[in-house]
C-alpha atoms as a PDB file:
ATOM      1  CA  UNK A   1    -160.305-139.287  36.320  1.00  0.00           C
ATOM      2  CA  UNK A   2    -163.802-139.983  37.959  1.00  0.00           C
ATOM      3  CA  UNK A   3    -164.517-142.666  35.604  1.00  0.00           C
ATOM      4  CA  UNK A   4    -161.448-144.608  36.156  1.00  0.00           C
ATOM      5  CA  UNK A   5    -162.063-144.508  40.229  1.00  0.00           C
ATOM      6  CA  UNK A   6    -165.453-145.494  39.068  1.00  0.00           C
ATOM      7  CA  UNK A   7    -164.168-148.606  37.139  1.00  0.00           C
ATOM      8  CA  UNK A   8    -162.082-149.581  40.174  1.00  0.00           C
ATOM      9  CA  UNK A   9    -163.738-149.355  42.844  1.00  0.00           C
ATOM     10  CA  UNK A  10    -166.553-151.063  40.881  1.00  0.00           C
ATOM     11  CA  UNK A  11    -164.015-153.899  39.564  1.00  0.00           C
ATOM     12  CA  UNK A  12    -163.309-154.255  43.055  1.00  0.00           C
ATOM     13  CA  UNK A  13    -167.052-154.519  44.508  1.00  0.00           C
ATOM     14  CA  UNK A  14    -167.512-157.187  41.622  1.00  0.00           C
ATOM     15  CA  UNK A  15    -164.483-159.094  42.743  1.00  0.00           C
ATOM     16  CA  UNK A  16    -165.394-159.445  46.250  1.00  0.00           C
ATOM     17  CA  UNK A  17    -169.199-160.044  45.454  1.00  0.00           C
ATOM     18  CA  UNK A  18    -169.684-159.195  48.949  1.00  0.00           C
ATOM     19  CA  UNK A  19    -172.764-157.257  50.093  1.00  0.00           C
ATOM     20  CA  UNK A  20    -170.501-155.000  52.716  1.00  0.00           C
ATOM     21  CA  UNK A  21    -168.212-153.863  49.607  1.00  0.00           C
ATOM     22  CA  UNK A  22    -171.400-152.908  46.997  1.00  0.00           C
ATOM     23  CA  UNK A  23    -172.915-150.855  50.172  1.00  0.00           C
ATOM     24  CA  UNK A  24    -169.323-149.257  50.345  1.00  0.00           C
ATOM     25  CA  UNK A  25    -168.267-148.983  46.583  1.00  0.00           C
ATOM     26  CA  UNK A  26    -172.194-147.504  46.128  1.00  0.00           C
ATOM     27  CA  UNK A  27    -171.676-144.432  48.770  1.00  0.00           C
ATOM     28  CA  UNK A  28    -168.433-144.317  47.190  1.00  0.00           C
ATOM     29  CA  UNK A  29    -169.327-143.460  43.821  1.00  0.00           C
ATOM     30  CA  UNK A  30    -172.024-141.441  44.956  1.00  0.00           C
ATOM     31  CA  UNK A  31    -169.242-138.823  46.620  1.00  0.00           C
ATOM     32  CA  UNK A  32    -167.066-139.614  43.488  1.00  0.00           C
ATOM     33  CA  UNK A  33    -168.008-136.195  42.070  1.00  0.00           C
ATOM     34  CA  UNK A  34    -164.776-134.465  41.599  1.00  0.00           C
ATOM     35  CA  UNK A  35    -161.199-135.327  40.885  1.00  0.00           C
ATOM     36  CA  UNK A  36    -160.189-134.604  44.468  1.00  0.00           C
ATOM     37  CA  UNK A  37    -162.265-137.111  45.353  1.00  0.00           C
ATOM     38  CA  UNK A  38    -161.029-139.320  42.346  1.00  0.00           C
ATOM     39  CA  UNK A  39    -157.927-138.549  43.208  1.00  0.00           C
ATOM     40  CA  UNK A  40    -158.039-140.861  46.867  1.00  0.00           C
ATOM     41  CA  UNK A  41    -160.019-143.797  45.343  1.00  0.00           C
ATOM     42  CA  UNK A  42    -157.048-144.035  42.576  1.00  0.00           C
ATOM     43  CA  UNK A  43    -154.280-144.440  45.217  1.00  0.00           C
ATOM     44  CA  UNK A  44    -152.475-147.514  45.181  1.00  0.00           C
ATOM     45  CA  UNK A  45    -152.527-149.880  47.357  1.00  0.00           C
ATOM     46  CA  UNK A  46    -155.726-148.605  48.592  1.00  0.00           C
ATOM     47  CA  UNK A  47    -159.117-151.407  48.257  1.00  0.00           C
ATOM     48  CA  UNK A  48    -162.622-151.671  49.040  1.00  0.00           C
ATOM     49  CA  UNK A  49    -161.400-155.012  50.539  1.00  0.00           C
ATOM     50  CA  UNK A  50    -159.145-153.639  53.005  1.00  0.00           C
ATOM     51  CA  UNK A  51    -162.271-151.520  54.363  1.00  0.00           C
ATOM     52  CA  UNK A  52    -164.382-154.442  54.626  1.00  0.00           C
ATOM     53  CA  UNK A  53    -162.090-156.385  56.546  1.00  0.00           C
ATOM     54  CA  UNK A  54    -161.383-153.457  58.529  1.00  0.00           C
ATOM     55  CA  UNK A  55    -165.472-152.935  59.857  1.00  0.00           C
ATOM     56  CA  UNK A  56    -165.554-156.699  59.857  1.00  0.00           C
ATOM     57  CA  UNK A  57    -162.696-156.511  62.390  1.00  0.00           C
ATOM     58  CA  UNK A  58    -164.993-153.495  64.085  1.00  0.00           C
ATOM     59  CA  UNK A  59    -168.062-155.295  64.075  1.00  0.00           C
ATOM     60  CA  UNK A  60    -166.122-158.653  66.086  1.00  0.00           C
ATOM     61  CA  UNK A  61    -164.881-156.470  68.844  1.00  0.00           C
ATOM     62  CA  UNK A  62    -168.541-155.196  69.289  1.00  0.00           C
ATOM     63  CA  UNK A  63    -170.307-158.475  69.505  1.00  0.00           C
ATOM     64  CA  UNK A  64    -172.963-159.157  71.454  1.00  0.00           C
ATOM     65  CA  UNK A  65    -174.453-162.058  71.625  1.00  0.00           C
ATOM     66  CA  UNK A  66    -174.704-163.925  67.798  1.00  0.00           C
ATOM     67  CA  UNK A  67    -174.833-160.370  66.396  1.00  0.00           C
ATOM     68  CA  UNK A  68    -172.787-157.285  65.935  1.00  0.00           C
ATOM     69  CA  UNK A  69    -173.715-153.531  64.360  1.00  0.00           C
ATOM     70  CA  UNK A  70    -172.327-150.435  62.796  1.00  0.00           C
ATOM     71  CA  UNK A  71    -174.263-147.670  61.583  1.00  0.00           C
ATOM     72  CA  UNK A  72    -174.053-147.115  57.855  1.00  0.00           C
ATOM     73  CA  UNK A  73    -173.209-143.491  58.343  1.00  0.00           C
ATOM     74  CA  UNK A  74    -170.001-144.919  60.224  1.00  0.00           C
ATOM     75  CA  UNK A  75    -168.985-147.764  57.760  1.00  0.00           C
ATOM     76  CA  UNK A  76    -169.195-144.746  55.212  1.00  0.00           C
ATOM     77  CA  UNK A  77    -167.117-142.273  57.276  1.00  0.00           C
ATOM     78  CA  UNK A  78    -164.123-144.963  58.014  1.00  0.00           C
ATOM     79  CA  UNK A  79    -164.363-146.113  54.326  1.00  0.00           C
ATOM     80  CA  UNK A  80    -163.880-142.069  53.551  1.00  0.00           C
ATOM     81  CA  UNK A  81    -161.426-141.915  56.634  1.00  0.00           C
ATOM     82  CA  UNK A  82    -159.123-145.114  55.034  1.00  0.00           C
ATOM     83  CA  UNK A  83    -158.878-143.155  51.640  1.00  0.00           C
ATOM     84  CA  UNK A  84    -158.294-139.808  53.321  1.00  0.00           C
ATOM     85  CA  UNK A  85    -161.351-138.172  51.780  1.00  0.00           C
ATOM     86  CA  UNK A  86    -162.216-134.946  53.886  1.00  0.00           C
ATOM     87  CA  UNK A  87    -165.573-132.564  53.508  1.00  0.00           C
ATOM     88  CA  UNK A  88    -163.225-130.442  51.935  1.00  0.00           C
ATOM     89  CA  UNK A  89    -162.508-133.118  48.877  1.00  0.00           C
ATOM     90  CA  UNK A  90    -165.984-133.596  48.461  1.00  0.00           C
ATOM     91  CA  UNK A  91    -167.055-130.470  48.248  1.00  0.00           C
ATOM     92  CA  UNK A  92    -164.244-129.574  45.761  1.00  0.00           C
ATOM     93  CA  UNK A  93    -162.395-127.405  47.490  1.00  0.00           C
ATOM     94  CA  UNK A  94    -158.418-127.185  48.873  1.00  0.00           C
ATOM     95  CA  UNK A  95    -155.653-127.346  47.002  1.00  0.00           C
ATOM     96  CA  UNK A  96    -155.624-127.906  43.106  1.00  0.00           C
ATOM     97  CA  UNK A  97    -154.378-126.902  39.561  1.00  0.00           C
ATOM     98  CA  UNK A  98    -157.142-125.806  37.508  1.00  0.00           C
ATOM     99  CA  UNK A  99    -155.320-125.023  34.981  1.00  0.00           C
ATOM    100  CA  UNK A 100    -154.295-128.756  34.203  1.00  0.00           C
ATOM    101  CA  UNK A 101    -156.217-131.005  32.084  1.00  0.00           C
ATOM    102  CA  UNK A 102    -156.503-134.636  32.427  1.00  0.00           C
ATOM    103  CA  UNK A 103    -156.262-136.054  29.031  1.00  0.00           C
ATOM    104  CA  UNK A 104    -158.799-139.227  30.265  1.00  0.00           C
ATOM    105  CA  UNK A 105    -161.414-136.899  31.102  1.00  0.00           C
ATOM    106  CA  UNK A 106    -161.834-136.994  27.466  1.00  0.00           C
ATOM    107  CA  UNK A 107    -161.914-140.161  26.647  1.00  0.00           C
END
């Protein structure tokens, strides 16, 4: 499951060739460590692109002058707040199954 949210959040950085989305999709896959965390990135409807335009829309509202700034610790925790990632995904913990076993982990 990892490896597909991998492939699509990559697929997605690719597709935007947009230097916002590769810092995004590269702290994503960094956290990407479990399939809790999997789990978010794989939800429809849910894009890399949306986040961007999202900060973008952040970053106009803060303005000053010809420039504008967020933190990279806060693009990363609004990209992990738009997916609904929380510590405790990362960290592996919360509710799951461990007794299931996702056939594409295999593959």
């Amino acid at each position: 499951m990892m490896d597909r949210a991998i492939e699509k959040i990559t697929k997605e950085m690719m597709e935007a060739n947009d230097p916002l989305v590769t810092m995004l999709e590269e702290h994503l896959t960094s956290i990407c460590t479990n399939d809790k965390v999997a789990e978010k990135l794989l939800q429809e409807g849910k894009t890399l692109k949306e986040v961007s335009t999202k900060l973008w829309s952040m970053a106009s509202k803060r303005k000053q002058g010809s420039g504008a700034h967020i933190p990279d610790a806060e693009c990363f925790h609004i990209a992990e707040e738009y997916y609904g990632i929380t510590e405790e995904d990362k960290a592996g913990r919360g509710k799951t199954d461990d007794n299931v076993v996702d056939i594409f982990d295999f593959l």
